[in-house]
N, C-alpha and C. Protein backbone atom coordinates (compact mmCIF):
# COMPACT_ATOMS: atom_id res chain seq x y z
N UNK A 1 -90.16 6.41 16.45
CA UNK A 1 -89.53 7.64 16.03
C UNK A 1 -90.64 8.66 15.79
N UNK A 2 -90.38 10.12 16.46
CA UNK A 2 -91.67 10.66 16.32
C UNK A 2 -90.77 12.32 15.93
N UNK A 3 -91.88 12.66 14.89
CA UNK A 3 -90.88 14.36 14.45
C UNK A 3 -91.51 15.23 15.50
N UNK A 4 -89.55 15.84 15.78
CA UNK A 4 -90.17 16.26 17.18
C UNK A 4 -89.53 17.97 16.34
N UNK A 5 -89.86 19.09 17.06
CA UNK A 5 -89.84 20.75 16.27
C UNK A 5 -89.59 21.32 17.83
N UNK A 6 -88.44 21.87 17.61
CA UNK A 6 -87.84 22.38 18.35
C UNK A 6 -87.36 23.73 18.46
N UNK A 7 -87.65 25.01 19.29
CA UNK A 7 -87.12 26.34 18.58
C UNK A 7 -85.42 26.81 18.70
N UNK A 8 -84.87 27.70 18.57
CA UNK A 8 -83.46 28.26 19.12
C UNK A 8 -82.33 26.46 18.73
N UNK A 9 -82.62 25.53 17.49
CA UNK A 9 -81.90 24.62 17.47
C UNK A 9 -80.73 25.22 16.52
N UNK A 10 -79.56 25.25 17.07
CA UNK A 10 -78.45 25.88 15.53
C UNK A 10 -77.03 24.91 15.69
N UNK A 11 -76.53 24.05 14.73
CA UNK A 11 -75.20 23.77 15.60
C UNK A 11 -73.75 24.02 14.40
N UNK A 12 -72.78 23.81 14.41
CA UNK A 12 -71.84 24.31 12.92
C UNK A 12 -71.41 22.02 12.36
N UNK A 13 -71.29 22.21 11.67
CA UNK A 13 -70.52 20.69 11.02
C UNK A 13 -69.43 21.07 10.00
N UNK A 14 -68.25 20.50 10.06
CA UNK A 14 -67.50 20.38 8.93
C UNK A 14 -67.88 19.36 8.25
N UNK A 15 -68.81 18.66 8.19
CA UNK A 15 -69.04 17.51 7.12
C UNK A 15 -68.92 18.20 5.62
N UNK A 16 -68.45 17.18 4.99
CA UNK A 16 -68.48 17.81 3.67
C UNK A 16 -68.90 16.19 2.85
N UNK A 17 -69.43 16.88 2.13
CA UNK A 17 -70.31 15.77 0.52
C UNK A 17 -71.74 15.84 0.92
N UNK A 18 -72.60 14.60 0.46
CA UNK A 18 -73.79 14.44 0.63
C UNK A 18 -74.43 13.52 1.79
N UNK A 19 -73.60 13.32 3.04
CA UNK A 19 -73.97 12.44 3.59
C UNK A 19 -74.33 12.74 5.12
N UNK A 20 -74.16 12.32 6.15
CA UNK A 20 -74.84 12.42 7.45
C UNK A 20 -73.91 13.75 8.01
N UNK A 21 -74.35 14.27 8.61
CA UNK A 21 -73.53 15.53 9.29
C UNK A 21 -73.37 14.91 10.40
N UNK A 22 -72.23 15.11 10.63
CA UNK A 22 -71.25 15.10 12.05
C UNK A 22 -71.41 16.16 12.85
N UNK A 23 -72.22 16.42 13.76
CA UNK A 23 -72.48 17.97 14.60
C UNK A 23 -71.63 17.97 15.16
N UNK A 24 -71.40 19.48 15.35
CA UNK A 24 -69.73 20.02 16.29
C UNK A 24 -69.85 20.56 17.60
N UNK A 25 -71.60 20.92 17.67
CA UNK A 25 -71.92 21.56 19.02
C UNK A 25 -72.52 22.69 18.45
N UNK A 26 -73.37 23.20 19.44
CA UNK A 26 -74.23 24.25 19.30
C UNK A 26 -73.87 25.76 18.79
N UNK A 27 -74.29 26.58 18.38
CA UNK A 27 -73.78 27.87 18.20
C UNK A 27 -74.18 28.74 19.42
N UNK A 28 -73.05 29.79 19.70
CA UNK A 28 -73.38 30.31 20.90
C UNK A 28 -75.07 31.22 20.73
N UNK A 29 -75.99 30.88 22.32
CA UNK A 29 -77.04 31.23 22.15
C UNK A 29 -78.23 30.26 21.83
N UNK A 30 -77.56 29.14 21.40
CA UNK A 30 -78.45 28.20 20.96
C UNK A 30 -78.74 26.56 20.85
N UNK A 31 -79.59 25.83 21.13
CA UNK A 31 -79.50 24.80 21.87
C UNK A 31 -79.05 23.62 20.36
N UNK A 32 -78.62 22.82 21.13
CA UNK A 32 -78.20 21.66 20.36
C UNK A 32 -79.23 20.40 19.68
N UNK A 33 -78.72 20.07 18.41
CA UNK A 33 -80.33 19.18 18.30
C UNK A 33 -80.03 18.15 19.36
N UNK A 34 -79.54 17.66 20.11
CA UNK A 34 -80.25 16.58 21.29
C UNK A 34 -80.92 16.79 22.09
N UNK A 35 -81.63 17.89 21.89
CA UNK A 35 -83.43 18.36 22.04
C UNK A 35 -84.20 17.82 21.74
N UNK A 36 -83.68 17.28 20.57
CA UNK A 36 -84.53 16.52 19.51
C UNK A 36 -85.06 15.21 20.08
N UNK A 37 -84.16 14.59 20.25
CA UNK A 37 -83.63 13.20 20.91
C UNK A 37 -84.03 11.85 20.34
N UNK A 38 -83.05 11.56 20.94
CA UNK A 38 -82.39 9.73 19.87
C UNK A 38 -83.49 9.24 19.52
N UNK A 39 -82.85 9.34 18.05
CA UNK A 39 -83.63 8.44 17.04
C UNK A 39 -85.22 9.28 16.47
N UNK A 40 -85.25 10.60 17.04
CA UNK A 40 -86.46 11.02 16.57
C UNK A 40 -86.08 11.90 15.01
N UNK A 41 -87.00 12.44 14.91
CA UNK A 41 -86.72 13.52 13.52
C UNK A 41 -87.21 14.78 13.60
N UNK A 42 -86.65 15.82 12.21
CA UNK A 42 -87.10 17.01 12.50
C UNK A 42 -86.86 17.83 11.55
N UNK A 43 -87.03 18.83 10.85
CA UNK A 43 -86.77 19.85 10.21
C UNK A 43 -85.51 20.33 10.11
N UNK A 44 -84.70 20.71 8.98
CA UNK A 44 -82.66 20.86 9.17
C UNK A 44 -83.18 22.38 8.11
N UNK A 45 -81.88 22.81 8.12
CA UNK A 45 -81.96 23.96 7.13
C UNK A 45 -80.34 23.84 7.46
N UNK A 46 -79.51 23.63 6.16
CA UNK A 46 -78.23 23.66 6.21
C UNK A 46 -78.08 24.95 4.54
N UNK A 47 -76.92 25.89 5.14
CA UNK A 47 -76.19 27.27 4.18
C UNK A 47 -74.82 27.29 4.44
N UNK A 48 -74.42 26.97 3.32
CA UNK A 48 -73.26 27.57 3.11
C UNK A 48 -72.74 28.76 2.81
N UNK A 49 -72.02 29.36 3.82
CA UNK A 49 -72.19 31.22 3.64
C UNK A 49 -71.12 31.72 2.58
N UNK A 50 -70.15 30.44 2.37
CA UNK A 50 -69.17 30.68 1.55
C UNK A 50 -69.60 30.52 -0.06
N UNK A 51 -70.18 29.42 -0.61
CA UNK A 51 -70.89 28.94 -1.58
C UNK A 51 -72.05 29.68 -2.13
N UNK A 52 -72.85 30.02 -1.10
CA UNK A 52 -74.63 30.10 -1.34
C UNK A 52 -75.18 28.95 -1.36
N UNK A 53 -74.69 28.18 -1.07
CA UNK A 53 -75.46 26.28 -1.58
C UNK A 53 -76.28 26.52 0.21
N UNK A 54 -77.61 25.99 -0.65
CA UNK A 54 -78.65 25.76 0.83
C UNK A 54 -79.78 24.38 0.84
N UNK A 55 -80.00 23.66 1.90
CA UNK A 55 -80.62 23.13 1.63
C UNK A 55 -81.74 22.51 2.93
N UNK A 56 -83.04 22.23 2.68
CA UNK A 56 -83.80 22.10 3.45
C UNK A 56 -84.50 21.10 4.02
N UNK A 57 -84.89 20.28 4.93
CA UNK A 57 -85.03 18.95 4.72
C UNK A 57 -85.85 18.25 6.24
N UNK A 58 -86.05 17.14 6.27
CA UNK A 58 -86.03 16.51 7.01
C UNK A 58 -85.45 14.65 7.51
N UNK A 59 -84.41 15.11 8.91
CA UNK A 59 -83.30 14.31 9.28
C UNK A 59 -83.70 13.81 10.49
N UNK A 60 -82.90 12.17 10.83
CA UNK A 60 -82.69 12.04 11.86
C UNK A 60 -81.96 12.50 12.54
N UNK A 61 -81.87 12.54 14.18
CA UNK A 61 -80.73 12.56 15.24
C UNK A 61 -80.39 11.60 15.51
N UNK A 62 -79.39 11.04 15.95
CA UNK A 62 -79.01 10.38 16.70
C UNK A 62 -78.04 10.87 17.60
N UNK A 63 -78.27 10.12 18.68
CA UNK A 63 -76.89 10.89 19.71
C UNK A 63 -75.74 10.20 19.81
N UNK A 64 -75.69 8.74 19.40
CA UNK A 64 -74.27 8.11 19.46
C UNK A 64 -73.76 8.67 17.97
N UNK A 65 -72.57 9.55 18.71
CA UNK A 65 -72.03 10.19 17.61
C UNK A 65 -72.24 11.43 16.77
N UNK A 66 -73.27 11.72 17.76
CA UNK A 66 -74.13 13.16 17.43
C UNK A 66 -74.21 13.27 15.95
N UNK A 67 -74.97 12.98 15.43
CA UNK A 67 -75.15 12.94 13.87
C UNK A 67 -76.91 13.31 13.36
N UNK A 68 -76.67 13.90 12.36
CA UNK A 68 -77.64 14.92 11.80
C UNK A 68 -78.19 13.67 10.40
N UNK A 69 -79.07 12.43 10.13
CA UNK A 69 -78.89 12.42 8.94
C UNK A 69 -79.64 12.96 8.13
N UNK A 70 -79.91 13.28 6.82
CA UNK A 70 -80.69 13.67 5.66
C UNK A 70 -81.27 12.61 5.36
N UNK A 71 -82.45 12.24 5.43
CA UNK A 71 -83.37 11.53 4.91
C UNK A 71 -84.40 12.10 3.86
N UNK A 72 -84.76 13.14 3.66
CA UNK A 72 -85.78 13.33 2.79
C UNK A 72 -85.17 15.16 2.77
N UNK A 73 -84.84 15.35 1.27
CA UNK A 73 -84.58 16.75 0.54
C UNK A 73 -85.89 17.46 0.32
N UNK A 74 -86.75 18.43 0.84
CA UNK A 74 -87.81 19.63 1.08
C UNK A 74 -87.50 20.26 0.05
N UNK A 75 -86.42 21.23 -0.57
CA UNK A 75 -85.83 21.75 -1.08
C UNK A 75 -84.44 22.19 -0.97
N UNK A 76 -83.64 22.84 -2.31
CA UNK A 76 -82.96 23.00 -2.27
C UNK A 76 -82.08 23.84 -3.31
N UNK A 77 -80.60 24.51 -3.16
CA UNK A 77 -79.78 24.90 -3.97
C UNK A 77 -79.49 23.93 -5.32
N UNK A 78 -80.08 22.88 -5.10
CA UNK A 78 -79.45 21.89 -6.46
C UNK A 78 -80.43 20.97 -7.13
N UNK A 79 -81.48 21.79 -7.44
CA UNK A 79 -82.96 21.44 -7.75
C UNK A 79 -83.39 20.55 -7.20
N UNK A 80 -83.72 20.62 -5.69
CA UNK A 80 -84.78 20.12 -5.11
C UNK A 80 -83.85 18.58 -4.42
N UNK A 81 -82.68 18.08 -4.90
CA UNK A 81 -81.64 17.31 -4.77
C UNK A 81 -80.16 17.46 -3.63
N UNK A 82 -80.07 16.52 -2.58
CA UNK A 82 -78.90 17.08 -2.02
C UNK A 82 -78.07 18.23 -2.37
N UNK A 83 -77.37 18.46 -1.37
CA UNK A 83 -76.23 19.40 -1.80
C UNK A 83 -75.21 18.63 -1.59
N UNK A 84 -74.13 19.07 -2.46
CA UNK A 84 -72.56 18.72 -1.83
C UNK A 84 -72.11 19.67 -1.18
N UNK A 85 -71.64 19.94 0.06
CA UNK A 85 -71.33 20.92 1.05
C UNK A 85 -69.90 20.95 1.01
C-alpha cells in the first residue's frame, strides 16, 4: 500500500456517522478517487456545507465497493477527533 496524491480528486457520499464512506461518484469536473487505486492511501478533506462539521485526514481506497476509509484524523471540526456526518 503506497500514499498515492492525486490533483482535481472530488466525489459526494451520503454516508452518515463515523465510519467508511460509501463514494457516489465524482463531482462534475472532477476525477474520482480510483486514481488513487486499490488498496493504496491518500489525503480526504470531508465538509459539511449544511453543518460546518469538517474534517481532514488520511484514508484508504478501495474499489470493491468504492469506499473511502478514515484511518488516521489530521484534523478536525470535533477536536482533532472524527466527525459524525
Amino acid at each position: 500500500m503506497a500514499l498515492v496524491v492525486k490533483d482535481r480528486v472530488k466525489e459526494t457520499t451520503a454516508t452518515t456517522g463515523t465510519g467508511t464512506l460509501t463514494l457516489a461518484g465524482a463531482a462534475t469536473g472532477f476525477q474520482s478517487f480510483s486514481v488513487v487505486g486499490d488498496g493504496n492511501t491518500t489525503y480526504y478533506a470531508i465538509y459539511d456545507s449544511t453543518s460546518g462539521n469538517w474534517e481532514v485526514g488520511v484514508g484508504t481506497y478501495t474499489a470493491s465497493g468504492t469506499t473511502l476509509s478514515r484511518d488516521t484524523v489530521l484534523e478536525s471540526s470535533n477536536a482533532g477527533s472524527l466527525v459524525s456526518f
